[in-house]
PDB file of N, CA and C in Angstrom:
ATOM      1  N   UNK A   1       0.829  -1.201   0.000  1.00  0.00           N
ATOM      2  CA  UNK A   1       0.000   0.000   0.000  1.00  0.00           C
ATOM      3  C   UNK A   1       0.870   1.261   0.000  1.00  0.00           C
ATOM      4  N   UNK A   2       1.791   1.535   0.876  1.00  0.00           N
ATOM      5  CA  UNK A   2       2.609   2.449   0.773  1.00  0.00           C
ATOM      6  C   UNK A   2       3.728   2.829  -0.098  1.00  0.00           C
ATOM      7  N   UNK A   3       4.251   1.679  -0.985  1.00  0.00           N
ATOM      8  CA  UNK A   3       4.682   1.540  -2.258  1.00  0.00           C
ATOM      9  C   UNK A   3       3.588   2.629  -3.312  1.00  0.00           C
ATOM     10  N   UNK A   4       2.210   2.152  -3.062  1.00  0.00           N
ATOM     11  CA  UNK A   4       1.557   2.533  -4.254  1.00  0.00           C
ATOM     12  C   UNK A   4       1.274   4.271  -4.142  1.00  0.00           C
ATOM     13  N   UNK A   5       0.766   4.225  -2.521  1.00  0.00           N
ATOM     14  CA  UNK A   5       1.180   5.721  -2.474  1.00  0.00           C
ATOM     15  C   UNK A   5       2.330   6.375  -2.833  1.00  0.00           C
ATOM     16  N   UNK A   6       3.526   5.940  -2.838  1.00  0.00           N
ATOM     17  CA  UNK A   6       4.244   7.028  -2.980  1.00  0.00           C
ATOM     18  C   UNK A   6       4.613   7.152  -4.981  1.00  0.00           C
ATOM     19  N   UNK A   7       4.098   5.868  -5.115  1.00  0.00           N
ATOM     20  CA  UNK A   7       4.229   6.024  -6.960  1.00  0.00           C
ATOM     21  C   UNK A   7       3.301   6.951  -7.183  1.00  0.00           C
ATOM     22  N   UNK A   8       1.889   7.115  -6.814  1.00  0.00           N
ATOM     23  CA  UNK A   8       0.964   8.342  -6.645  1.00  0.00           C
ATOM     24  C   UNK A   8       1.500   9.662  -6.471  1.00  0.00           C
ATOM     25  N   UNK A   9       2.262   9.451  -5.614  1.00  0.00           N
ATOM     26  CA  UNK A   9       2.641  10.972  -5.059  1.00  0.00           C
ATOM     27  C   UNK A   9       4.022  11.242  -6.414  1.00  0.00           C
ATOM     28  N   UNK A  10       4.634  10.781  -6.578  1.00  0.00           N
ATOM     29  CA  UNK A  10       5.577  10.835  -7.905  1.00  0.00           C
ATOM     30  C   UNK A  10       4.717  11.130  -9.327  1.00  0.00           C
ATOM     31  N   UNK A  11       3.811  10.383  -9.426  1.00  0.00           N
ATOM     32  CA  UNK A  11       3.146  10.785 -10.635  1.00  0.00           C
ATOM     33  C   UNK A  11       2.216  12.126 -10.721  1.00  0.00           C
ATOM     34  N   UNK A  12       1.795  12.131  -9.266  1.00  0.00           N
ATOM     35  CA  UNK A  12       0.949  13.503  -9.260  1.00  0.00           C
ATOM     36  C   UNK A  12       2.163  14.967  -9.509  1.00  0.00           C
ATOM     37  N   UNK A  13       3.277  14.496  -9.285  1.00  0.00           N
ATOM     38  CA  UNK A  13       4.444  15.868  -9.255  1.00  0.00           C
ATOM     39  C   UNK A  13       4.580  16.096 -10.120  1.00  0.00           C
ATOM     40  N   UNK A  14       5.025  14.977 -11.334  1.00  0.00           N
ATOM     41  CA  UNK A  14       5.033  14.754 -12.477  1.00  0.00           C
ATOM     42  C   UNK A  14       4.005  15.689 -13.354  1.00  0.00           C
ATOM     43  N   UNK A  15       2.879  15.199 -13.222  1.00  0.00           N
ATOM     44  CA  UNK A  15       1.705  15.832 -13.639  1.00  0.00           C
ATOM     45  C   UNK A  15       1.553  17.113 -13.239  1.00  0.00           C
ATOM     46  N   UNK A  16       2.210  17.874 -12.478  1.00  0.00           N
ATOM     47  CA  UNK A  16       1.442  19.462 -11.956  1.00  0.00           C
ATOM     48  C   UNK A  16       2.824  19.814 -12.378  1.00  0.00           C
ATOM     49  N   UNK A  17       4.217  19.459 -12.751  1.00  0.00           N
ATOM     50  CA  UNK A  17       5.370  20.261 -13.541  1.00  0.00           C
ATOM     51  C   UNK A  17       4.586  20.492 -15.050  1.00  0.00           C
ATOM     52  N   UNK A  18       3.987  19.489 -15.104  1.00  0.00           N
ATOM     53  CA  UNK A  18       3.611  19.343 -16.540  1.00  0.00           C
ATOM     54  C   UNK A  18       2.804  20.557 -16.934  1.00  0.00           C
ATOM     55  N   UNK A  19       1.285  20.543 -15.945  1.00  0.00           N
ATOM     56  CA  UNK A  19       0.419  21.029 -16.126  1.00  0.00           C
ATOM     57  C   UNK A  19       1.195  22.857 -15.862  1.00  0.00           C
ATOM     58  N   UNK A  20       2.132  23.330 -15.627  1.00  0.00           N
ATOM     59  CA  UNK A  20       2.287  24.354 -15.415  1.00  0.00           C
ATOM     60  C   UNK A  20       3.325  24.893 -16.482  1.00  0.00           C
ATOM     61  N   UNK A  21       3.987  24.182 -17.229  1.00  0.00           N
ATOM     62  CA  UNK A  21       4.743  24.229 -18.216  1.00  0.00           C
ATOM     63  C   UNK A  21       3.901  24.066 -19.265  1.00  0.00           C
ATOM     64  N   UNK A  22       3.159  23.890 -19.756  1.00  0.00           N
ATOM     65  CA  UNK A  22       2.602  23.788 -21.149  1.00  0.00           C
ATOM     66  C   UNK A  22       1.839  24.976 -21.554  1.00  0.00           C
ATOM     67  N   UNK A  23       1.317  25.988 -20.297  1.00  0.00           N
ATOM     68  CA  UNK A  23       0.678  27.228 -20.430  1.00  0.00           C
ATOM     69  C   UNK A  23       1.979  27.960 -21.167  1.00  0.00           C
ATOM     70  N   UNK A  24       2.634  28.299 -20.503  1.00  0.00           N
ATOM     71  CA  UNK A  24       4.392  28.864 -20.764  1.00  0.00           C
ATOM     72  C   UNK A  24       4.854  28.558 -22.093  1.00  0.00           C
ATOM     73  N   UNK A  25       4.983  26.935 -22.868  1.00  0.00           N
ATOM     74  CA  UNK A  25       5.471  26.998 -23.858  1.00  0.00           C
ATOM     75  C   UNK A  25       4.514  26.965 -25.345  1.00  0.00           C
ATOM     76  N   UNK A  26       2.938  27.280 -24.700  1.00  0.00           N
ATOM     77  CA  UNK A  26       2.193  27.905 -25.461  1.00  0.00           C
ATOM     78  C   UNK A  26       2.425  28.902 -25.875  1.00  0.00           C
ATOM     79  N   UNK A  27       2.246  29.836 -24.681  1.00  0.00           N
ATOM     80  CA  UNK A  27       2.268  31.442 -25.377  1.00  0.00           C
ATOM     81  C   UNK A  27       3.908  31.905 -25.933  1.00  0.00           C
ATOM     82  N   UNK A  28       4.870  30.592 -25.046  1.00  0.00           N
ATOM     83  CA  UNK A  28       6.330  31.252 -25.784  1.00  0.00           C
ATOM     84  C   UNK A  28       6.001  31.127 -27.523  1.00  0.00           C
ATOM     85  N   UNK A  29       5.346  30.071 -27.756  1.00  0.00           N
ATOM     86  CA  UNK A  29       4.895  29.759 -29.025  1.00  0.00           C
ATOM     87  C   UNK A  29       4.549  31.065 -30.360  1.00  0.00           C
ATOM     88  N   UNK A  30       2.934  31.276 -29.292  1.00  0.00           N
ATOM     89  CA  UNK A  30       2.508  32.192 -30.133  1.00  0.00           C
ATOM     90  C   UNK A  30       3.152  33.260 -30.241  1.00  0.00           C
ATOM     91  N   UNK A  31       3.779  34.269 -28.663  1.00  0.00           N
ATOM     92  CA  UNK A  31       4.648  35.463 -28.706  1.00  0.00           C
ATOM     93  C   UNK A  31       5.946  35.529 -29.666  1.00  0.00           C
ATOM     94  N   UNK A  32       6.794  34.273 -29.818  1.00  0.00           N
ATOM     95  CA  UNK A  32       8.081  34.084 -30.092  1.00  0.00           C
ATOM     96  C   UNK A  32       8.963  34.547 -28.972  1.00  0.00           C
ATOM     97  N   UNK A  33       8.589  34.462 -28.153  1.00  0.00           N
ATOM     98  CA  UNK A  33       9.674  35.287 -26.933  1.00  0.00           C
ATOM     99  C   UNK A  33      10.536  33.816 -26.447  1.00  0.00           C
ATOM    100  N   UNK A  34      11.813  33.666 -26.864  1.00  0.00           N
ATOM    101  CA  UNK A  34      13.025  32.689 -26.965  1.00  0.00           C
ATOM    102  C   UNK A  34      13.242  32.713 -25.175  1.00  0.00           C
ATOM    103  N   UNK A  35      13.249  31.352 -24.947  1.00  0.00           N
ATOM    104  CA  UNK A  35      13.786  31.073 -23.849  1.00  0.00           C
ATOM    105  C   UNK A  35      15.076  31.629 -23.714  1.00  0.00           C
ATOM    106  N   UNK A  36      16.230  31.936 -22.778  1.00  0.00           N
ATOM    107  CA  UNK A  36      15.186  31.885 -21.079  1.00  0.00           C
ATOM    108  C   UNK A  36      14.913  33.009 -20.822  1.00  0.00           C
ATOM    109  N   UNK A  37      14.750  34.103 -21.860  1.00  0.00           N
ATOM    110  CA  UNK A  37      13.728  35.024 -21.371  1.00  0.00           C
ATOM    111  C   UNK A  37      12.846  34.703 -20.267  1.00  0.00           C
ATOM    112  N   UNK A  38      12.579  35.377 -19.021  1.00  0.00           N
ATOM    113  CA  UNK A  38      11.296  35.053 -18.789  1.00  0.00           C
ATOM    114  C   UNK A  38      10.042  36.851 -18.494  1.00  0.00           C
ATOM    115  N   UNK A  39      10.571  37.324 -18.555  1.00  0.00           N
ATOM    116  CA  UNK A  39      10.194  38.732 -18.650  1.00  0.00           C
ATOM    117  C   UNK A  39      10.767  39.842 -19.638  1.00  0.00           C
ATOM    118  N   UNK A  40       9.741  39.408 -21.070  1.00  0.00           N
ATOM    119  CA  UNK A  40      10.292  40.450 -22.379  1.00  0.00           C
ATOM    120  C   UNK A  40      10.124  42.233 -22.206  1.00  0.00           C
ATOM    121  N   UNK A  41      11.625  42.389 -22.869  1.00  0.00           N
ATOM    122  CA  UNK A  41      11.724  43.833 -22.797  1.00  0.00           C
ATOM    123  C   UNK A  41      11.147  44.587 -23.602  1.00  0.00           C
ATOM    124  N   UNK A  42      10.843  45.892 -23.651  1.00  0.00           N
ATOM    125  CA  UNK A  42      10.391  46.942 -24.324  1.00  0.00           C
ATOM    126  C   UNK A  42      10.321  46.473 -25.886  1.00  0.00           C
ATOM    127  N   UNK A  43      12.134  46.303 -25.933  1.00  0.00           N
ATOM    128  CA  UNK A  43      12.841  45.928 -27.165  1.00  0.00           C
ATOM    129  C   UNK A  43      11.998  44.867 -28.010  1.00  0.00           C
ATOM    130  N   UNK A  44      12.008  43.312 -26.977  1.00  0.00           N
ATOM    131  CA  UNK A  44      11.408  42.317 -27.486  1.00  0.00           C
ATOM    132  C   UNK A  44      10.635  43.035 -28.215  1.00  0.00           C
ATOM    133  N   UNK A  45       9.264  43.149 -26.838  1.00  0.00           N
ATOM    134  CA  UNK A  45       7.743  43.574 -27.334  1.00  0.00           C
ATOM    135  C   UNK A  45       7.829  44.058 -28.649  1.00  0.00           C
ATOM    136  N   UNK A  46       8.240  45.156 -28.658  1.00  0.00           N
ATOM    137  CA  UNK A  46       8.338  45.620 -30.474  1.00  0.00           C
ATOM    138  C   UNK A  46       8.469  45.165 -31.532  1.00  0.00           C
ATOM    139  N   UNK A  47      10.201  44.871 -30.864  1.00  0.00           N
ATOM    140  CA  UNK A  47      10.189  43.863 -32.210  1.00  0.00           C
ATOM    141  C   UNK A  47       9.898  42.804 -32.810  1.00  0.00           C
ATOM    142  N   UNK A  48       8.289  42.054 -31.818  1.00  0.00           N
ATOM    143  CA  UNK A  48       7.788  41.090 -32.065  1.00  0.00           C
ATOM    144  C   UNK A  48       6.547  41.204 -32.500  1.00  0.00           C
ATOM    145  N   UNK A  49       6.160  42.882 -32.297  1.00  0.00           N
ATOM    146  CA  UNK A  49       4.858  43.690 -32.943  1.00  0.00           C
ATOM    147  C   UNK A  49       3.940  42.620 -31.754  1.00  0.00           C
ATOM    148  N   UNK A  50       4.279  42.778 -30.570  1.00  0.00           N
ATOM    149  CA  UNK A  50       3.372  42.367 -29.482  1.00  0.00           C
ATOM    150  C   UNK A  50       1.985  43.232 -29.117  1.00  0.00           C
ATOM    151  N   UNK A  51       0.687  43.014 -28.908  1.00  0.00           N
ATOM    152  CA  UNK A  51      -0.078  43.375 -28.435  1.00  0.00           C
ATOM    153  C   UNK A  51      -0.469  43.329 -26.715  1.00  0.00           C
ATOM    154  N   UNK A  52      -0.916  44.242 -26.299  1.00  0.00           N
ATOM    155  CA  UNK A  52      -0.777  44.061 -25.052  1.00  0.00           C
ATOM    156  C   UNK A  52      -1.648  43.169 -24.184  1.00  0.00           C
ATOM    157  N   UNK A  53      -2.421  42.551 -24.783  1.00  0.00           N
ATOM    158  CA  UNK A  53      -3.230  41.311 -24.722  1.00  0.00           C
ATOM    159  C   UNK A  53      -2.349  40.181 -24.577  1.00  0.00           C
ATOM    160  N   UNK A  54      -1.443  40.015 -25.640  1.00  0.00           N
ATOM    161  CA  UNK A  54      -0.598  39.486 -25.828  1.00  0.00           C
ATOM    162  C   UNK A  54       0.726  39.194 -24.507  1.00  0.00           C
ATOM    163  N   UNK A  55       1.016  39.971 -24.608  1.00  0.00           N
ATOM    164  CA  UNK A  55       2.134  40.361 -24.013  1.00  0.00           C
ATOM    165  C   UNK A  55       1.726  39.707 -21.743  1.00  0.00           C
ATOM    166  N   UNK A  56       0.348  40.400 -21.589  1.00  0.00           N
ATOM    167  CA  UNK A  56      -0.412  39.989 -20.696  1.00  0.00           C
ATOM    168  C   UNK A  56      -0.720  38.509 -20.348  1.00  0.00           C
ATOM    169  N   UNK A  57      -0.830  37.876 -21.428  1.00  0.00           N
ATOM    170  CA  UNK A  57      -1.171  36.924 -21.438  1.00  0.00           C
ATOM    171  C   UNK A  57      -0.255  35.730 -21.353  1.00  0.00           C
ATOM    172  N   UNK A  58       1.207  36.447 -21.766  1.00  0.00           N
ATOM    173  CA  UNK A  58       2.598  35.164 -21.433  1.00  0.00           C
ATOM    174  C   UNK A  58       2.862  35.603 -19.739  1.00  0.00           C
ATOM    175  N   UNK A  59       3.035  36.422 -19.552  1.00  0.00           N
ATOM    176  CA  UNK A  59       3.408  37.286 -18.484  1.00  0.00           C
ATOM    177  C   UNK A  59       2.528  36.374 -17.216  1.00  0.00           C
ATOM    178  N   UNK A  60       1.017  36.504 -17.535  1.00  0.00           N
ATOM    179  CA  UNK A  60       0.051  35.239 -16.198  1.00  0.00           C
ATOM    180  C   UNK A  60       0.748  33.947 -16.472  1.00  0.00           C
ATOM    181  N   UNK A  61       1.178  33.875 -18.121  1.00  0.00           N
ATOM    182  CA  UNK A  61       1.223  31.908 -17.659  1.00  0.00           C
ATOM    183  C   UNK A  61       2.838  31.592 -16.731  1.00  0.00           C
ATOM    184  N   UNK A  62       3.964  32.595 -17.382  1.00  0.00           N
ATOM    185  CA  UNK A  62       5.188  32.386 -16.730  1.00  0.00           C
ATOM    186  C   UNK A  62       5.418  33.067 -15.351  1.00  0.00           C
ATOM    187  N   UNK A  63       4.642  34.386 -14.621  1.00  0.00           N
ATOM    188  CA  UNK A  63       4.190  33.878 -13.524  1.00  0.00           C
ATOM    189  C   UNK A  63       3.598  32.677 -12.912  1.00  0.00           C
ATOM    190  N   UNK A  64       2.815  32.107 -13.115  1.00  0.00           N
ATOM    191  CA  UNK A  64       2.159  31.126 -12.638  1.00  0.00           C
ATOM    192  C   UNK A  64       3.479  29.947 -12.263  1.00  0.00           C
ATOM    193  N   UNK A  65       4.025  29.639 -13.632  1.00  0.00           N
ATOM    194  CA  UNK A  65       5.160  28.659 -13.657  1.00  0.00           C
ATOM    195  C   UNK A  65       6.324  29.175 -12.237  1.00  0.00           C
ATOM    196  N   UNK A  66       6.519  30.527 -12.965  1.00  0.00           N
ATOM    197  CA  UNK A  66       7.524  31.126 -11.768  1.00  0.00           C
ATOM    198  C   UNK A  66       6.951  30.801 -10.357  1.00  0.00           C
ATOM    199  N   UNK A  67       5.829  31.252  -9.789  1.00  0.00           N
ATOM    200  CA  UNK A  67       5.434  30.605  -8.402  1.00  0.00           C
ATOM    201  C   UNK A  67       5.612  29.764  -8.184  1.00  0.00           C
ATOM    202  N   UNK A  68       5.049  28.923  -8.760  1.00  0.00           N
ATOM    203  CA  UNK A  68       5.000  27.129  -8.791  1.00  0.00           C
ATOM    204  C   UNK A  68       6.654  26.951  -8.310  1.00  0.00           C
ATOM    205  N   UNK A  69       7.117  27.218  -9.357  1.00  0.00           N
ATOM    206  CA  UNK A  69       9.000  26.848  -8.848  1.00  0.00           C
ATOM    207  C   UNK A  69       9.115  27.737  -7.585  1.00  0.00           C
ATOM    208  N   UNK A  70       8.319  28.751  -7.379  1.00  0.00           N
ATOM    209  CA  UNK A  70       9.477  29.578  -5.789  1.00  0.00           C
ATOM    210  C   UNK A  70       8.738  28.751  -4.776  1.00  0.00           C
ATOM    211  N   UNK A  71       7.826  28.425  -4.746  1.00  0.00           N
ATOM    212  CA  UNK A  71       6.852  27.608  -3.679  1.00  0.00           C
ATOM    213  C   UNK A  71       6.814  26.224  -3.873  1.00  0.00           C
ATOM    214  N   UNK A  72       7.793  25.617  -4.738  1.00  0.00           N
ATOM    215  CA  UNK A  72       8.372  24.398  -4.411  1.00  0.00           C
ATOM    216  C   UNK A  72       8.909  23.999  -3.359  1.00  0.00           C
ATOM    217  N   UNK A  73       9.789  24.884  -2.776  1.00  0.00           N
ATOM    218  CA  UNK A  73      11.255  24.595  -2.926  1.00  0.00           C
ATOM    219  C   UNK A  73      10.408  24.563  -0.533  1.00  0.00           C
ATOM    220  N   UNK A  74       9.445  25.481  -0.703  1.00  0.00           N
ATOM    221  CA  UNK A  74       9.119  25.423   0.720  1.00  0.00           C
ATOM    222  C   UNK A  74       8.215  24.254   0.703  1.00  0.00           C
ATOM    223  N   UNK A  75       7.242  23.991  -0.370  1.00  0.00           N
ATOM    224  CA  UNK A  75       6.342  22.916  -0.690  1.00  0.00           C
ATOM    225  C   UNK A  75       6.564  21.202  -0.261  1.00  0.00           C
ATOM    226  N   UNK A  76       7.835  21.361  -1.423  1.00  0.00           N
ATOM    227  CA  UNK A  76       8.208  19.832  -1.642  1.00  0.00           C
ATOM    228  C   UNK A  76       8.867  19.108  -0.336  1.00  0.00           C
ATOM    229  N   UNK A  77       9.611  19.904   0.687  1.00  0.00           N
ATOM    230  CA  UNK A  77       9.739  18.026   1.642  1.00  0.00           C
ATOM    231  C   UNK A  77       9.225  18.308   2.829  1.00  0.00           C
ATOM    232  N   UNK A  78       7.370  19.372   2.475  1.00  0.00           N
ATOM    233  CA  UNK A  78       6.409  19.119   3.423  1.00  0.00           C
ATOM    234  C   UNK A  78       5.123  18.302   2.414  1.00  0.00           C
ATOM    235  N   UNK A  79       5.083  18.285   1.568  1.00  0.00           N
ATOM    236  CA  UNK A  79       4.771  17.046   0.613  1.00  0.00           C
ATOM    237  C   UNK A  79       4.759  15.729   0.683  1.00  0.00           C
ATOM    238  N   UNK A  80       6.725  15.788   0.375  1.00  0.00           N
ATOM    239  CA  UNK A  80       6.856  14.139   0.501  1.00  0.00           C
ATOM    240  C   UNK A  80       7.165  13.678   2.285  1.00  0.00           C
ATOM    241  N   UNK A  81       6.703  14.331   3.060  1.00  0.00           N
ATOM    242  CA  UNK A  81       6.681  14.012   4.566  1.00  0.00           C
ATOM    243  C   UNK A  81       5.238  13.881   4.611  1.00  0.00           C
ATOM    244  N   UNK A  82       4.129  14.307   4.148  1.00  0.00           N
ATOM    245  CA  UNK A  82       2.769  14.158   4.358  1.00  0.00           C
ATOM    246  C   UNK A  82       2.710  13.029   3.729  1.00  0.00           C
ATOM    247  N   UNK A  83       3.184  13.219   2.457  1.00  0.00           N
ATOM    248  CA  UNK A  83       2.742  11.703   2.027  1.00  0.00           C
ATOM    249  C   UNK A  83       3.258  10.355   2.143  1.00  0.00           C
ATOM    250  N   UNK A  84       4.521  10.080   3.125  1.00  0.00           N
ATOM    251  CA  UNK A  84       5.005   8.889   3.941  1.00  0.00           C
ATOM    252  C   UNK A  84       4.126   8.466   5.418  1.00  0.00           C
ATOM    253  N   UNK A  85       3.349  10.319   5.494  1.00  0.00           N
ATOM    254  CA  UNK A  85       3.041   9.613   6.707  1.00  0.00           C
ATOM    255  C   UNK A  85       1.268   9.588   7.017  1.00  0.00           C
ATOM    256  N   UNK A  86       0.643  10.445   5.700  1.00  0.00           N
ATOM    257  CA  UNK A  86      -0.796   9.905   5.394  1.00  0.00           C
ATOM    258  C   UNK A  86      -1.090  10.094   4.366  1.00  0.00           C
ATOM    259  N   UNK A  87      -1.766   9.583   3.357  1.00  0.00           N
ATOM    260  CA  UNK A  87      -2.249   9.471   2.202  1.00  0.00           C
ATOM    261  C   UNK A  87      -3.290  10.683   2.278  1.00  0.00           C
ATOM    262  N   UNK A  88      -4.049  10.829   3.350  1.00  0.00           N
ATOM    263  CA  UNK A  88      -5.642  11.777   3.138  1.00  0.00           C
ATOM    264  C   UNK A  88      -4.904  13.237   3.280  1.00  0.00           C
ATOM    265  N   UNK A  89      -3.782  13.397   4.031  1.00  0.00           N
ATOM    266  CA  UNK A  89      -2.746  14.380   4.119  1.00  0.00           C
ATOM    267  C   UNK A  89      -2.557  15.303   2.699  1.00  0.00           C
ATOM    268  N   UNK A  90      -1.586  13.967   2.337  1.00  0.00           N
ATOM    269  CA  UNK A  90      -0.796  14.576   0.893  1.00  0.00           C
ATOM    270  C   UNK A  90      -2.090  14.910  -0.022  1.00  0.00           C
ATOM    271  N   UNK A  91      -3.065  14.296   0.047  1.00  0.00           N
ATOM    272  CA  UNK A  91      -4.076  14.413  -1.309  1.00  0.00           C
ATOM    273  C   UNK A  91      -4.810  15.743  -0.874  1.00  0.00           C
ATOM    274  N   UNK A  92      -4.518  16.293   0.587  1.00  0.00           N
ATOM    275  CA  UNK A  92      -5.101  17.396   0.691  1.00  0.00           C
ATOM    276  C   UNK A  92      -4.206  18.859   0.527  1.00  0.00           C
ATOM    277  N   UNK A  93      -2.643  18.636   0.697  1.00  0.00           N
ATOM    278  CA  UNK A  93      -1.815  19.012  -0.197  1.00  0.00           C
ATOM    279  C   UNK A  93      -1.384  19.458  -1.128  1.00  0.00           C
ATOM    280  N   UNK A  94      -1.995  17.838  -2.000  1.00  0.00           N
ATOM    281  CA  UNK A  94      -1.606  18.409  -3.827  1.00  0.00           C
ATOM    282  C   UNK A  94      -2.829  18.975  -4.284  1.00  0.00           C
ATOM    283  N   UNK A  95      -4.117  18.958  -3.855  1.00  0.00           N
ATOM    284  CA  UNK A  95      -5.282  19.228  -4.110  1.00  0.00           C
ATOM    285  C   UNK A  95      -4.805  20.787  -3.851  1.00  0.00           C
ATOM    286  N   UNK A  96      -4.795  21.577  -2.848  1.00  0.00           N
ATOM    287  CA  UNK A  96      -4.117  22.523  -2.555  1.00  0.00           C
ATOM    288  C   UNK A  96      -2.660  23.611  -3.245  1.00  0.00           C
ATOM    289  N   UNK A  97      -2.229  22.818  -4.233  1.00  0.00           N
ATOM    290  CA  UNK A  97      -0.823  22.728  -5.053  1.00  0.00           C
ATOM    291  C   UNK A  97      -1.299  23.043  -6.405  1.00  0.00           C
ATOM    292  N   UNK A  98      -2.012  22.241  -6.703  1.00  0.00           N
ATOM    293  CA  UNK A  98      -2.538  22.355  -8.097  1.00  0.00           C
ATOM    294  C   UNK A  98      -3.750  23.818  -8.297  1.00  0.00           C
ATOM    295  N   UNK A  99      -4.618  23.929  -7.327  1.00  0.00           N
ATOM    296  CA  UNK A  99      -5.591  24.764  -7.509  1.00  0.00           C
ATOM    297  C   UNK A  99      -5.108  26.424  -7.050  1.00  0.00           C
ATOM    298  N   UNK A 100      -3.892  26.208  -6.232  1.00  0.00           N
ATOM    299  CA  UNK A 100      -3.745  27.508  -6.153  1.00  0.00           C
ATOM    300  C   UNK A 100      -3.067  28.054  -7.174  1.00  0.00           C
ATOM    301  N   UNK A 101      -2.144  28.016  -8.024  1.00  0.00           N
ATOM    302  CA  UNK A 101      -1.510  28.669  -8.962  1.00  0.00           C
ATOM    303  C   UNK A 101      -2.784  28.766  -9.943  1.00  0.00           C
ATOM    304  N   UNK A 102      -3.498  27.849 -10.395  1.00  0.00           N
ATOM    305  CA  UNK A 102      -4.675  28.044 -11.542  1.00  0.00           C
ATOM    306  C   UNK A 102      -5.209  29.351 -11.133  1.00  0.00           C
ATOM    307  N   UNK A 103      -5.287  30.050  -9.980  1.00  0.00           N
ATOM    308  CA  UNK A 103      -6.106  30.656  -9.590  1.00  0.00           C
ATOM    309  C   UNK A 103      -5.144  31.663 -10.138  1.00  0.00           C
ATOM    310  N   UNK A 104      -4.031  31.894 -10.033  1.00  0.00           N
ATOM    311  CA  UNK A 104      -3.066  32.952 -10.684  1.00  0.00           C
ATOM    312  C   UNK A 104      -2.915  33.539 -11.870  1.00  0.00           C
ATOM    313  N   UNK A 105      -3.724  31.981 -12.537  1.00  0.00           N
ATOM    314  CA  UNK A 105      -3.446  32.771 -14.126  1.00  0.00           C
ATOM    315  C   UNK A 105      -5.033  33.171 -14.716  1.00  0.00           C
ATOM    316  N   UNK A 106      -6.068  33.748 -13.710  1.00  0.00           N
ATOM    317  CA  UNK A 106      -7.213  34.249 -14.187  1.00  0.00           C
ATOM    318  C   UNK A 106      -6.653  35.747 -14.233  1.00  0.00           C
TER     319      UNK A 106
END
């Protein structure tokens, strides 16, 4: 049982790097704004004939990503300590993990 939890808890991490990176290399997409930019300059903007819709709209998703990584780092080994030592814990956790950044990029 505790084997299977913690493959759970690995796949759910898995899944919320994921889910927070794919907003990011969307709009790097549509903007063209070249990694590792993560906050385009004046310069960019222009010379990418950015709209400010635009521009707004990479800015929520690589915030979002950016949180996610600064609130890891306090996150992750109160995470994997909840989830060695209860399952209803961690799932209240990642439930908690996942929904708050979504809330960032409205």
């Amino acid at each position: 049982y505790q084997r299977r939890v913690h493959g759970v808890a690995v796949l759910f991490y898995i899944q919320q790097a994921i889910l927070f990176v794919i907003p990011v290399a969307v709009q790097r997409g549509k903007t063209k704004i070249q990694a590792p930019t993560l906050y385009p300059r004046d310069s960019e903007i222009k010379k990418n004939s950015l709209t400010d819709e635009q521009v707004n709209s990479y800015m929520r998703a690589q915030r979002v990503h950016q949180n996610n990584v600064e609130f890891l780092t306090i996150f992750l080994p109160i995470f994997l300590l909840a989830g060695l030592g209860s399952p209803f814990t961690y799932s209240l956790l990642m439930f908690g993990l996942v929904v708050w950044p979504l809330g960032l990029g409205t």
